[in-house]
N, C-alpha and C. Protein backbone atom coordinates (compact mmCIF):
# COMPACT_ATOMS: atom_id res chain seq x y z
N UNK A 1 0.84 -1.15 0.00
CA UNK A 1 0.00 0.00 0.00
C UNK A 1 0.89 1.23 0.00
N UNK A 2 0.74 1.57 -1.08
CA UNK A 2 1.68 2.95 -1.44
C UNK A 2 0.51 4.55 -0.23
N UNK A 3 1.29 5.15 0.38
CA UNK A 3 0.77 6.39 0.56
C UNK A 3 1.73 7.45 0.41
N UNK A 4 1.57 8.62 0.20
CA UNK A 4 1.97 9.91 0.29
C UNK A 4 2.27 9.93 1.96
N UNK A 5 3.18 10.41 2.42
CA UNK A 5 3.83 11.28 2.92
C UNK A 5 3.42 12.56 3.52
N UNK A 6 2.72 13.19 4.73
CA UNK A 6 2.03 14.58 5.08
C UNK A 6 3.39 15.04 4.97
N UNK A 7 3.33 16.95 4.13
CA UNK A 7 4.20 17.29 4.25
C UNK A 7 4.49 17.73 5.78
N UNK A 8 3.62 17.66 6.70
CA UNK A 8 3.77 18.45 8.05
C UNK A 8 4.67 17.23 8.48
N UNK A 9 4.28 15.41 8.54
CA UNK A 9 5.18 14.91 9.21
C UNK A 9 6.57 14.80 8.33
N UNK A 10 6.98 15.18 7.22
CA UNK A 10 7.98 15.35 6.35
C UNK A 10 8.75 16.01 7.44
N UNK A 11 8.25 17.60 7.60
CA UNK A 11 9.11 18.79 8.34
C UNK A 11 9.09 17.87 10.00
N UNK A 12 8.60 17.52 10.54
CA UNK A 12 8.76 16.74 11.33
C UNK A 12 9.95 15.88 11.35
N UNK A 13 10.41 14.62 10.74
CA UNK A 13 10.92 13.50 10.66
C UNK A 13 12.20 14.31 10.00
N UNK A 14 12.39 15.64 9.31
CA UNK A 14 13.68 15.95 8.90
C UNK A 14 14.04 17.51 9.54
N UNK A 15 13.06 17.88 10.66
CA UNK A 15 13.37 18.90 11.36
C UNK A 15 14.97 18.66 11.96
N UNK A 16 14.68 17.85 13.04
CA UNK A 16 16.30 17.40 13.76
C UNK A 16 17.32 17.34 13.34
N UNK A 17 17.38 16.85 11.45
CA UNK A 17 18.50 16.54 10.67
C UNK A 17 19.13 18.22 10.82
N UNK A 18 17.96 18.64 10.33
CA UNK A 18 18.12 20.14 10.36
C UNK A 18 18.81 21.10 10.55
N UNK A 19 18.27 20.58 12.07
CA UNK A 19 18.71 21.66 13.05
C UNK A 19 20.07 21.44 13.60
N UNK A 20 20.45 20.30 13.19
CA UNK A 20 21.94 19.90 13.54
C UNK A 20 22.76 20.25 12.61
N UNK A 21 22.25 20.44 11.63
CA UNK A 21 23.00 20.77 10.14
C UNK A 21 23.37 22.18 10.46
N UNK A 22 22.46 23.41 11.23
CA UNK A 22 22.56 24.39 11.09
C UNK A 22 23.57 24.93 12.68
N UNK A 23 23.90 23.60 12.77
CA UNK A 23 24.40 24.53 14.35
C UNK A 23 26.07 24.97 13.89
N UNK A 24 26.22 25.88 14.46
CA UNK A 24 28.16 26.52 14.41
C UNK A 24 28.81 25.24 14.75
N UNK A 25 29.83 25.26 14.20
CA UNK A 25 31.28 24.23 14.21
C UNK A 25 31.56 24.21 15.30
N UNK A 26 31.64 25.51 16.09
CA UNK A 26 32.39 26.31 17.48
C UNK A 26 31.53 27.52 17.57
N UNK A 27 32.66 27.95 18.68
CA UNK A 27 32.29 29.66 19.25
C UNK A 27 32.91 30.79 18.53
N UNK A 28 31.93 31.42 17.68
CA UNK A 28 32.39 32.01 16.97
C UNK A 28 33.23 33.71 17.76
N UNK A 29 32.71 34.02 19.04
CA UNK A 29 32.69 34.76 19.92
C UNK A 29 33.98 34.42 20.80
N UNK A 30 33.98 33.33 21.03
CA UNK A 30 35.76 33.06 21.53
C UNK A 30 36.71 32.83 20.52
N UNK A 31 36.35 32.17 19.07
CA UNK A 31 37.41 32.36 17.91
C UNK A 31 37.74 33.70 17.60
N UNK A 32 36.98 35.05 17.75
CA UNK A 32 37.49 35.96 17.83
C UNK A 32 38.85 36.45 18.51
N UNK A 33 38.15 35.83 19.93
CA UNK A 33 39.16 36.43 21.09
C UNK A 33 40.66 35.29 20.88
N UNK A 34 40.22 34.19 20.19
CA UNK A 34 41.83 33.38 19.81
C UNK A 34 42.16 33.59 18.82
N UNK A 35 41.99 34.58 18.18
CA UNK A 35 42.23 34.96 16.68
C UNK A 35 43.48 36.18 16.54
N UNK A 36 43.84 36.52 17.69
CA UNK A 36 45.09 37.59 17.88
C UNK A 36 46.24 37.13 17.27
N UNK A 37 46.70 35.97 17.21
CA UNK A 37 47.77 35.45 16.35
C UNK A 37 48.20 35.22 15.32
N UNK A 38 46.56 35.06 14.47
CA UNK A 38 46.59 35.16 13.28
C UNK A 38 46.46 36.37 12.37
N UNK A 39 46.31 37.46 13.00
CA UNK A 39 45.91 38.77 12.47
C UNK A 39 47.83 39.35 11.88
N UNK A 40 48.64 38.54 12.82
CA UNK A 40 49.88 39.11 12.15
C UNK A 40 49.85 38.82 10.50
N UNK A 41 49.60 37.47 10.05
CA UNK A 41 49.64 37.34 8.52
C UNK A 41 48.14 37.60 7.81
N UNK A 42 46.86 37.01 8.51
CA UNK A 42 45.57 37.01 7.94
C UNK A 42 45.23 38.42 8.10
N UNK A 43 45.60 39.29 8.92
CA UNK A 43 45.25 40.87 9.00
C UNK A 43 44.00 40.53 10.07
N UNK A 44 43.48 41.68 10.23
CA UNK A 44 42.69 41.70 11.62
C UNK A 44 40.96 41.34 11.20
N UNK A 45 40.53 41.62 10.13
CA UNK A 45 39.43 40.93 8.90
C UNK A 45 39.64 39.84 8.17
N UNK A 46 40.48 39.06 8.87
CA UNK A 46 41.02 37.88 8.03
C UNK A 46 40.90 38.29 6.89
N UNK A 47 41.55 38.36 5.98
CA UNK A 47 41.94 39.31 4.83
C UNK A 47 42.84 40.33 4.21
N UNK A 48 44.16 39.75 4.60
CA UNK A 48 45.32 40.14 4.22
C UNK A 48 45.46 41.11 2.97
N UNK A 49 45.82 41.95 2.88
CA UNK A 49 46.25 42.61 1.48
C UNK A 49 47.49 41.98 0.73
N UNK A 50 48.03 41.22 1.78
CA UNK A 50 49.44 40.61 1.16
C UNK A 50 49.06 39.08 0.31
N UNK A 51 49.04 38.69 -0.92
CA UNK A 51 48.28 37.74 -1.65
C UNK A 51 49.10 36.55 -0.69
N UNK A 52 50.48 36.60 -0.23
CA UNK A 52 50.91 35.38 0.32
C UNK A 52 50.40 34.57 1.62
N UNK A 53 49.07 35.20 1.87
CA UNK A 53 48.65 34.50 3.06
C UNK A 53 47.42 34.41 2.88
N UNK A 54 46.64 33.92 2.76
CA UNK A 54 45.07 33.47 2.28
C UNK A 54 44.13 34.25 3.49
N UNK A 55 42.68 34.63 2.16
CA UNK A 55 41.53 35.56 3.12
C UNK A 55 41.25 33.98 3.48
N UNK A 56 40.53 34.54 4.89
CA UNK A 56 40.06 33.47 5.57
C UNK A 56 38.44 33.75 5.54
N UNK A 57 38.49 35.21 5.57
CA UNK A 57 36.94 35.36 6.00
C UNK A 57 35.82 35.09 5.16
N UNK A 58 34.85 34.28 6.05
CA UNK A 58 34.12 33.93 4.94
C UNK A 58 34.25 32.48 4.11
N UNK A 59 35.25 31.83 4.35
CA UNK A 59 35.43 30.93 4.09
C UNK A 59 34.24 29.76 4.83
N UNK A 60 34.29 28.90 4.29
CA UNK A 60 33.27 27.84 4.97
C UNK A 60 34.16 27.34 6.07
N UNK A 61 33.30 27.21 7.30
CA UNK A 61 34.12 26.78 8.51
C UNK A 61 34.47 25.23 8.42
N UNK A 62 33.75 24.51 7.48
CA UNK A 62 34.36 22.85 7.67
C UNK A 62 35.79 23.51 6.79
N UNK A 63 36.04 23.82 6.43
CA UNK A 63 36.92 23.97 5.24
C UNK A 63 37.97 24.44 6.06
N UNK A 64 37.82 25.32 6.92
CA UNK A 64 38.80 26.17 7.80
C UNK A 64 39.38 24.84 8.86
N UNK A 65 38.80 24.13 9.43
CA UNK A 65 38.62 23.34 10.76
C UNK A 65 39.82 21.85 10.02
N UNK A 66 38.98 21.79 8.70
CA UNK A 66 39.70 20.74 7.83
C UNK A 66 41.43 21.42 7.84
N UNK A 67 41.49 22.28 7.11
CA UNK A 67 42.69 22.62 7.26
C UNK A 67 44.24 22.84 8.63
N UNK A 68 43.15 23.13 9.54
CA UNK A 68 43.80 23.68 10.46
C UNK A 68 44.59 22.23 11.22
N UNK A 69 43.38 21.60 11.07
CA UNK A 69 43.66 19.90 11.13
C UNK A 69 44.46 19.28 10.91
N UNK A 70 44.51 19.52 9.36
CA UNK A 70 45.78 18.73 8.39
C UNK A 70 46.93 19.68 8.58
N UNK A 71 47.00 21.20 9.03
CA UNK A 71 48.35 21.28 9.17
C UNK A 71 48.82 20.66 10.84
N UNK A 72 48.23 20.68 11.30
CA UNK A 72 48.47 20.00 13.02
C UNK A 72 49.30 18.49 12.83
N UNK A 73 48.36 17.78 12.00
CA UNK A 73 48.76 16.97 11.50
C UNK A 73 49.76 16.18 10.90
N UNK A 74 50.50 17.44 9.80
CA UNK A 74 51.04 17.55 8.95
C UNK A 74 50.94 16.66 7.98
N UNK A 75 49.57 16.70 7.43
CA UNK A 75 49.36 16.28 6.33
C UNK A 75 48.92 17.40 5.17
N UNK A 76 49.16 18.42 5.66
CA UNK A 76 49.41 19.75 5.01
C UNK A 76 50.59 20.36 5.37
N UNK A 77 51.65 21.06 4.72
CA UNK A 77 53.01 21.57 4.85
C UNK A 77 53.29 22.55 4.51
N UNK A 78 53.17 23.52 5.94
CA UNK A 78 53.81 25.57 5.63
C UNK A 78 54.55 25.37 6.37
N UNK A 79 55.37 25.89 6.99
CA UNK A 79 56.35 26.37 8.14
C UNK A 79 55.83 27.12 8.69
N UNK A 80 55.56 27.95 8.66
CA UNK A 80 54.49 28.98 9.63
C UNK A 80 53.31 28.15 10.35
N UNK A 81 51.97 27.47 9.24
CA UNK A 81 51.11 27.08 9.91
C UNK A 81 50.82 25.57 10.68
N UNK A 82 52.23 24.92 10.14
CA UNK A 82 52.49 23.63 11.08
C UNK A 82 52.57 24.07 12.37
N UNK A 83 53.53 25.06 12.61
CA UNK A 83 53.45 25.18 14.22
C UNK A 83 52.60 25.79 14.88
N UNK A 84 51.67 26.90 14.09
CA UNK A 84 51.02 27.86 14.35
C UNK A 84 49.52 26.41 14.57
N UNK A 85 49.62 25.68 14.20
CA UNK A 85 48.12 24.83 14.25
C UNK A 85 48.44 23.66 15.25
N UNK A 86 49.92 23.62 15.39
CA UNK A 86 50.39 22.21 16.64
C UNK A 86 49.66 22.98 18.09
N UNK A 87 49.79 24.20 18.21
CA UNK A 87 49.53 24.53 19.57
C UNK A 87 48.12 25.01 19.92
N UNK A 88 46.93 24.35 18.75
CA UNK A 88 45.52 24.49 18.93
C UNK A 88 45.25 23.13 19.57
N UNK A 89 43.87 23.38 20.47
CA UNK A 89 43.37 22.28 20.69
C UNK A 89 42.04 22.17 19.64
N UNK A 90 41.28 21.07 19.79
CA UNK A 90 40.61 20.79 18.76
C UNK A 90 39.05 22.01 19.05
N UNK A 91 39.07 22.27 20.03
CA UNK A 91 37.97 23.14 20.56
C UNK A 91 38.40 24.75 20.04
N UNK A 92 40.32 25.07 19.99
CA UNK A 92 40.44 26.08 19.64
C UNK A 92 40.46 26.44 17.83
N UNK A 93 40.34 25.62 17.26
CA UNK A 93 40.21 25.10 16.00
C UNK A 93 38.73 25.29 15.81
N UNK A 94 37.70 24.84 16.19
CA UNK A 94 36.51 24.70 16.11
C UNK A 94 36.22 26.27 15.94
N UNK A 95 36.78 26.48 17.57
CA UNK A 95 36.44 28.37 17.29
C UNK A 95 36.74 29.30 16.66
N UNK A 96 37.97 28.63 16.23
CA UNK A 96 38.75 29.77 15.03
C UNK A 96 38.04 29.75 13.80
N UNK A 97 37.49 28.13 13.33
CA UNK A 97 36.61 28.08 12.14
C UNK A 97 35.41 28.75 11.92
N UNK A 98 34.92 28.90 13.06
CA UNK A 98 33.23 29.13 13.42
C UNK A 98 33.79 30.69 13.26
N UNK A 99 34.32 31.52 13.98
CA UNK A 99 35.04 33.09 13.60
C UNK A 99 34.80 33.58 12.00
N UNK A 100 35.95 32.68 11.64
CA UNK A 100 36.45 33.31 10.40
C UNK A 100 35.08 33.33 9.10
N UNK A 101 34.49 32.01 9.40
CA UNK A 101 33.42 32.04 8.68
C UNK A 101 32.32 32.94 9.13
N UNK A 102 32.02 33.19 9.91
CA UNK A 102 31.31 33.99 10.01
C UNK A 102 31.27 35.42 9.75
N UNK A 103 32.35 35.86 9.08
CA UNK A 103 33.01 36.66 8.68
C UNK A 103 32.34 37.09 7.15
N UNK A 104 32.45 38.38 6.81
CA UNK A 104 31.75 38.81 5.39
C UNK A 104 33.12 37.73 4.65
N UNK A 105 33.06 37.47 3.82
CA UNK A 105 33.77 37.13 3.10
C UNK A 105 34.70 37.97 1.88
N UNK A 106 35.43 38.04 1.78
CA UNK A 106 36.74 39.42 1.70
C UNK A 106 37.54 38.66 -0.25
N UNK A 107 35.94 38.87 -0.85
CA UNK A 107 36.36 38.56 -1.88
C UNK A 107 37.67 40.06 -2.92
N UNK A 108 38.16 39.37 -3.70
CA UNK A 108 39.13 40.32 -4.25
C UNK A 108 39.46 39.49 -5.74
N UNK A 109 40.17 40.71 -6.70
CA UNK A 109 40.12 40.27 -7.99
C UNK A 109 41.48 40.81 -8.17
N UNK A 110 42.14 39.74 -9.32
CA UNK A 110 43.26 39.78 -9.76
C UNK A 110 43.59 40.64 -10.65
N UNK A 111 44.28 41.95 -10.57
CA UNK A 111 44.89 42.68 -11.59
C UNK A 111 46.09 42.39 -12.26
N UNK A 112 45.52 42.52 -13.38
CA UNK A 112 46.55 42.00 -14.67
C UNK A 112 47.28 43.24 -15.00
N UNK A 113 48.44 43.42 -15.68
CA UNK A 113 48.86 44.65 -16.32
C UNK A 113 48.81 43.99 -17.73
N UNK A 114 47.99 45.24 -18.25
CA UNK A 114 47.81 45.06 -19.94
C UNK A 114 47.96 46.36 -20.70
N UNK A 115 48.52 45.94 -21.64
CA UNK A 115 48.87 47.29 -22.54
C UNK A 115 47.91 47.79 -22.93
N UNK A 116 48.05 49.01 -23.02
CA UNK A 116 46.92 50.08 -23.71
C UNK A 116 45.85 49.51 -25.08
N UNK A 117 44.58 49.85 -24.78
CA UNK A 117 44.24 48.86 -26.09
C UNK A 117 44.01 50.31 -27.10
């Protein structure tokens, strides 16, 4: 016996998925306050003017958390952010991700030099 589905128990039975989907990584409010270290290269908007250090802001926080991970890890390889990510714990990682993403995102465009047309 085939039936349809109420959409009310639909939103029901996939509310919870939901709402877990939507919760922060971390504290985006204490990744701030652990975020003083990184403002020397990421700048204080995560968003460096200097191209050699990547905008952070705005970035997706799994993406941030992933990284910070693999350099701890060292299954990612800087010199700077191997050590700079050995002395996070996994909670200060969480918060730094949940921060940065929450952040406008600090898009920017590549200038070319081109001759006069």
């Amino acid at each position: 016996m085939n039936r349809l589905i109420s959409p009310a128990l639909m939103l029901m039975i996939s509310l919870p998925v939901g709402v877990a989907l939507a919760q922060p990584i971390g504290d985006p409010i204490a990744g701030q306050e652990k975020s003083q270290t990184c403002i020397a290269c990421h700048g204080a908007n995560g968003a460096s003017d200097n191209p050699a250090f990547p905008k952070l802001a705005g970035q997706h926080p799994d993406y941030l958390l992933h990284a910070l991970q693999a350099y701890r890890s060292g299954e990612r390889n800087n010199a700077i952010m191997n050590g700079q990510a050995a002395a996070l714990s996994d909670t200060d990682m969480r918060d730094l991700a949940a921060y940065y993403g929450s952040l406008d995102p600090a898009l920017g465009t590549l200038v070319r030099d081109r001759a006069p047309e």
